[in-house]
N, C-alpha and C. Protein backbone atom coordinates (compact mmCIF):
# COMPACT_ATOMS: atom_id res chain seq x y z
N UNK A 1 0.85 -1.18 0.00
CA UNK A 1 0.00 0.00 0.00
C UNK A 1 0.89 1.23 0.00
N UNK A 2 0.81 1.90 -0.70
CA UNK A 2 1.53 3.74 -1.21
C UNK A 2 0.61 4.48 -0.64
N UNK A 3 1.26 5.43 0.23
CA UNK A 3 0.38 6.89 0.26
C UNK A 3 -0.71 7.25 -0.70
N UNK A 4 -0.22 7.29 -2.21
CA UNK A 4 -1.26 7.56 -2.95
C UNK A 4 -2.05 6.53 -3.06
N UNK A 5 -1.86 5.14 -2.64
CA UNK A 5 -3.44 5.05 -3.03
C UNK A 5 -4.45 5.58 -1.93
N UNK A 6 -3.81 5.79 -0.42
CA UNK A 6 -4.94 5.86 0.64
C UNK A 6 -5.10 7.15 0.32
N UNK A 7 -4.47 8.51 -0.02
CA UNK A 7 -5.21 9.20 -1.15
C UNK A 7 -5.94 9.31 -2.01
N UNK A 8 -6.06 8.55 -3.13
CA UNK A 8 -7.03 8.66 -4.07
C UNK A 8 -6.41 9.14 -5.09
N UNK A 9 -6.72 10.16 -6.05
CA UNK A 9 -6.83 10.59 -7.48
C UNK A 9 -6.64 11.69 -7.36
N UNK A 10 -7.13 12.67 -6.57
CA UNK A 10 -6.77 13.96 -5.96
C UNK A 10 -7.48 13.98 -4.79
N UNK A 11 -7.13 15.19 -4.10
CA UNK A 11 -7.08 16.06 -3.01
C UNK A 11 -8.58 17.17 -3.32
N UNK A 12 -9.17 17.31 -1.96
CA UNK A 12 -10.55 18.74 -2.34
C UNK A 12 -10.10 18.93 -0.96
N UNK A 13 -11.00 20.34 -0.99
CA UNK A 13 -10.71 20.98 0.37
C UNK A 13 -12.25 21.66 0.56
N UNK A 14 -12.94 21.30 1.79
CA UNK A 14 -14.29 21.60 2.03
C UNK A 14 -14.21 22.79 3.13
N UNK A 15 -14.38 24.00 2.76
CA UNK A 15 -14.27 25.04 3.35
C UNK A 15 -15.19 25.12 4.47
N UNK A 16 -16.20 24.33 4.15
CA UNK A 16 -17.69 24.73 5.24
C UNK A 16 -16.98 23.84 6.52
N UNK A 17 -16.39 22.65 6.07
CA UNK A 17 -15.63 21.61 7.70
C UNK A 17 -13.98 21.60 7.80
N UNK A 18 -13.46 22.67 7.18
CA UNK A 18 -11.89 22.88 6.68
C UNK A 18 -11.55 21.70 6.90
N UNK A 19 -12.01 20.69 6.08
CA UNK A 19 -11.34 19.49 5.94
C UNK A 19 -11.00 19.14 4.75
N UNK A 20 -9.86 18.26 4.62
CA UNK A 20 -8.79 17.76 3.55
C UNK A 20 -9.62 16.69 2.93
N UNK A 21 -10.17 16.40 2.03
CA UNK A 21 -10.34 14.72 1.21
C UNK A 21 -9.39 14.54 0.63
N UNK A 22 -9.18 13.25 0.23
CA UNK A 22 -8.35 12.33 -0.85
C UNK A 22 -10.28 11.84 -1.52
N UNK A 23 -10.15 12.13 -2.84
CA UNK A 23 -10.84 11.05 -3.29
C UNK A 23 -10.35 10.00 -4.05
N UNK A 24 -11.19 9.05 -4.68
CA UNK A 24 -11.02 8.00 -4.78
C UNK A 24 -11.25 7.70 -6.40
N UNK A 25 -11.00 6.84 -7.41
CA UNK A 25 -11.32 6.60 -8.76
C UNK A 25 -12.87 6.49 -8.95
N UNK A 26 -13.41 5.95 -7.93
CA UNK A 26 -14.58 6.02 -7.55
C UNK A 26 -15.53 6.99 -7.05
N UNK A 27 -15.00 7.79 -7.04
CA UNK A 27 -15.64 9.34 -6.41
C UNK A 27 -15.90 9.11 -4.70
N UNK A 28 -15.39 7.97 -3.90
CA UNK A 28 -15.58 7.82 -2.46
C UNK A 28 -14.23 8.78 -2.15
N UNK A 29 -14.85 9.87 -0.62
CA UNK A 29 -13.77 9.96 -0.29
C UNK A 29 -13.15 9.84 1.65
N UNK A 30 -11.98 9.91 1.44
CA UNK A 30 -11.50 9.58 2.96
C UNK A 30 -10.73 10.69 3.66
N UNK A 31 -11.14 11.02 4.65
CA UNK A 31 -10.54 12.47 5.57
C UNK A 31 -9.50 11.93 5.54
N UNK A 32 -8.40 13.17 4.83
CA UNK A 32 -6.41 13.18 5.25
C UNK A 32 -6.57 13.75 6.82
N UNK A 33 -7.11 15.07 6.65
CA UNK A 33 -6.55 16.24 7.41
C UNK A 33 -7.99 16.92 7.95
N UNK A 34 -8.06 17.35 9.04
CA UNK A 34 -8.96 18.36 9.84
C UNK A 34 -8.09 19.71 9.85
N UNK A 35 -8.25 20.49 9.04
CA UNK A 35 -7.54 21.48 8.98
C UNK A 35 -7.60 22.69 10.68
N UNK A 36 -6.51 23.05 11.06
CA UNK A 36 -6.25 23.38 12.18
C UNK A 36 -5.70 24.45 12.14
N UNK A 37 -5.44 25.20 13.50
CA UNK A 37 -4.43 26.78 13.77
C UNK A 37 -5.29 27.86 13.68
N UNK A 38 -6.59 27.53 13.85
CA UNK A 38 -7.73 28.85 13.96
C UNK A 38 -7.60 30.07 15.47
N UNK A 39 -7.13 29.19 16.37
CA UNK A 39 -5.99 29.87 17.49
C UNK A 39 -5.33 30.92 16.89
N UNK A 40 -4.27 30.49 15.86
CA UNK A 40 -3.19 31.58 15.36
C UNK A 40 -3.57 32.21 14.25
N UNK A 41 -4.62 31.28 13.34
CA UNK A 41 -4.69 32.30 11.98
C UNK A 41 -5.57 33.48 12.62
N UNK A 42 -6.34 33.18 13.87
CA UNK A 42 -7.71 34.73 14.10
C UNK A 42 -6.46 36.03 14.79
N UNK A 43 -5.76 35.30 15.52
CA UNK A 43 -5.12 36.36 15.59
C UNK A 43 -3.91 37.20 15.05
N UNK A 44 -3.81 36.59 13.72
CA UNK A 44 -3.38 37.40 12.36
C UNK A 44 -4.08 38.58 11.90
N UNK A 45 -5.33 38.47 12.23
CA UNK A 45 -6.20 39.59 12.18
C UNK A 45 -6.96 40.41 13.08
N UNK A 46 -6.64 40.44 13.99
CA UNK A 46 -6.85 41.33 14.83
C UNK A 46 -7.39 43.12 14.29
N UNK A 47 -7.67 43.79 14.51
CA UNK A 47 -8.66 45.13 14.31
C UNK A 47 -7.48 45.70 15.06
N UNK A 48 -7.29 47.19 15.01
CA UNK A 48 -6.31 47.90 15.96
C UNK A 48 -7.13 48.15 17.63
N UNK A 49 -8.96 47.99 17.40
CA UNK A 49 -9.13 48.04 18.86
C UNK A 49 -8.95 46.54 19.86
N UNK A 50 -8.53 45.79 18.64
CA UNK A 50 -8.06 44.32 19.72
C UNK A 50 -9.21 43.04 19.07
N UNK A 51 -9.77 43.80 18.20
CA UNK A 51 -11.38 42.88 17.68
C UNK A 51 -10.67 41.76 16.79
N UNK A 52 -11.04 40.41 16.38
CA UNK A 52 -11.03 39.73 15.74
C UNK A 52 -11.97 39.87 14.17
N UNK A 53 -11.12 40.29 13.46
CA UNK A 53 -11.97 40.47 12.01
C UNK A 53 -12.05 39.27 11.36
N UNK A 54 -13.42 38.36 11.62
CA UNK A 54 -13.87 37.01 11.93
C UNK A 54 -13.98 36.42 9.87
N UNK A 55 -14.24 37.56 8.85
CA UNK A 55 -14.55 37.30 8.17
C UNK A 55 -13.08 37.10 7.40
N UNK A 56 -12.06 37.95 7.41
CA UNK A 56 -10.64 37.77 6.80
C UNK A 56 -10.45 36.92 7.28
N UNK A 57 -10.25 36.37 8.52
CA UNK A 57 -9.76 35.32 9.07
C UNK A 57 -9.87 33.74 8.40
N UNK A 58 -11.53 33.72 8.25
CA UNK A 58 -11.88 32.85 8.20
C UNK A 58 -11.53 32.20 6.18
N UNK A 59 -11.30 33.56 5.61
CA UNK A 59 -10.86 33.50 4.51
C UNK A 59 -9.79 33.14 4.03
N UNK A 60 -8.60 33.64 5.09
CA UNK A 60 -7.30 32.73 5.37
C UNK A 60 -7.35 31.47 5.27
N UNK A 61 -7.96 31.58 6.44
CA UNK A 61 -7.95 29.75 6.56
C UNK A 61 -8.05 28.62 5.52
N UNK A 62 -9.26 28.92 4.45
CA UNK A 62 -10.01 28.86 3.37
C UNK A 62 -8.80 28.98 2.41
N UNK A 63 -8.01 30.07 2.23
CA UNK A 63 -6.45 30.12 1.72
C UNK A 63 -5.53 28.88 1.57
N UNK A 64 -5.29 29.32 2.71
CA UNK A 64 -4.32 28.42 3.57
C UNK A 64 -5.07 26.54 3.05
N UNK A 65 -5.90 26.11 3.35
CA UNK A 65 -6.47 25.12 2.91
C UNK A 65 -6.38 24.49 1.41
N UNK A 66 -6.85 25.55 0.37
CA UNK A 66 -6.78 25.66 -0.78
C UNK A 66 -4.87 25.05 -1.07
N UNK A 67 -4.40 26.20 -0.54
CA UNK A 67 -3.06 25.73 -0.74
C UNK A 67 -2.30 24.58 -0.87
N UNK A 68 -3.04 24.14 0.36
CA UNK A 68 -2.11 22.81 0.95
C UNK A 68 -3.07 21.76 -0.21
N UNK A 69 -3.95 21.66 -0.53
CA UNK A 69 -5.20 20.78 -1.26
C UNK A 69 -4.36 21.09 -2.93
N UNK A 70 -3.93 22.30 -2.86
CA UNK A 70 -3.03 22.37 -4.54
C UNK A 70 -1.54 21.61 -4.45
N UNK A 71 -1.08 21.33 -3.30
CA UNK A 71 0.65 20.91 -3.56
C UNK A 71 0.14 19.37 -3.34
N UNK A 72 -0.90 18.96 -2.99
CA UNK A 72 -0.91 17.78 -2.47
C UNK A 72 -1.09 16.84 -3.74
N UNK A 73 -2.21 17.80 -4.84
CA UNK A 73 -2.46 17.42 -6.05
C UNK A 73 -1.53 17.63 -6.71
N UNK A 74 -0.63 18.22 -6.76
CA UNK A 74 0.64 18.57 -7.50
C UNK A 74 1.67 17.54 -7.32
N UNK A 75 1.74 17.06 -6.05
CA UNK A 75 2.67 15.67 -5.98
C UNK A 75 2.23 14.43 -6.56
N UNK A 76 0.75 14.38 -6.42
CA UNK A 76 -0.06 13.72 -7.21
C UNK A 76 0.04 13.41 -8.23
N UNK A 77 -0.17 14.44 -9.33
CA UNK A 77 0.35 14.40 -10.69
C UNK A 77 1.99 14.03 -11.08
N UNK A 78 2.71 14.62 -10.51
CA UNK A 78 4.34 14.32 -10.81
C UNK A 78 4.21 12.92 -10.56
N UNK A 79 3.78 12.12 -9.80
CA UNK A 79 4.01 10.85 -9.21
C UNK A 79 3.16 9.77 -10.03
N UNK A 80 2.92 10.73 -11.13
CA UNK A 80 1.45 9.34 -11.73
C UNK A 80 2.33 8.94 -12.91
């Protein structure tokens, strides 16, 4: 068994549960990753009166997610 197969075919990233899939040739898919660090990404954004600007934040994250869901597919492809 290889990493890629308990991966799948590619990588998605579900913004509504910032969670990682691998899917499958089959379109089934299996949680990699619970995407994490909402601790540190909210307070990347902080307001100058100390407020949490809940909506950038959360857009980061959503970023940040995307990201990691593109290199994952990217090793993916090189490796096929």
């Amino acid at each position: 068994m290889k990493v890629t197969d308990f991966i799948g075919v590619k990588a998605t990233y579900d913004e509504h549960g910032q969670y990682i899939w691998g899917v499958d040739k089959e379109g089934g898919h299996q949680k990699l990753a619970d995407l994490r660090g909402w601790g540190a990404i909210q307070n990347l954004f902080k307001t100058k009166g100390g407020l949490i600007d809940d909506e950038k934040a959360a857009s980061f994250q959503d970023e940040l997610g995307k990201w990691l869901v593109d290199a994952i597919n990217e090793k993916l492809e090189r490796e096929r």
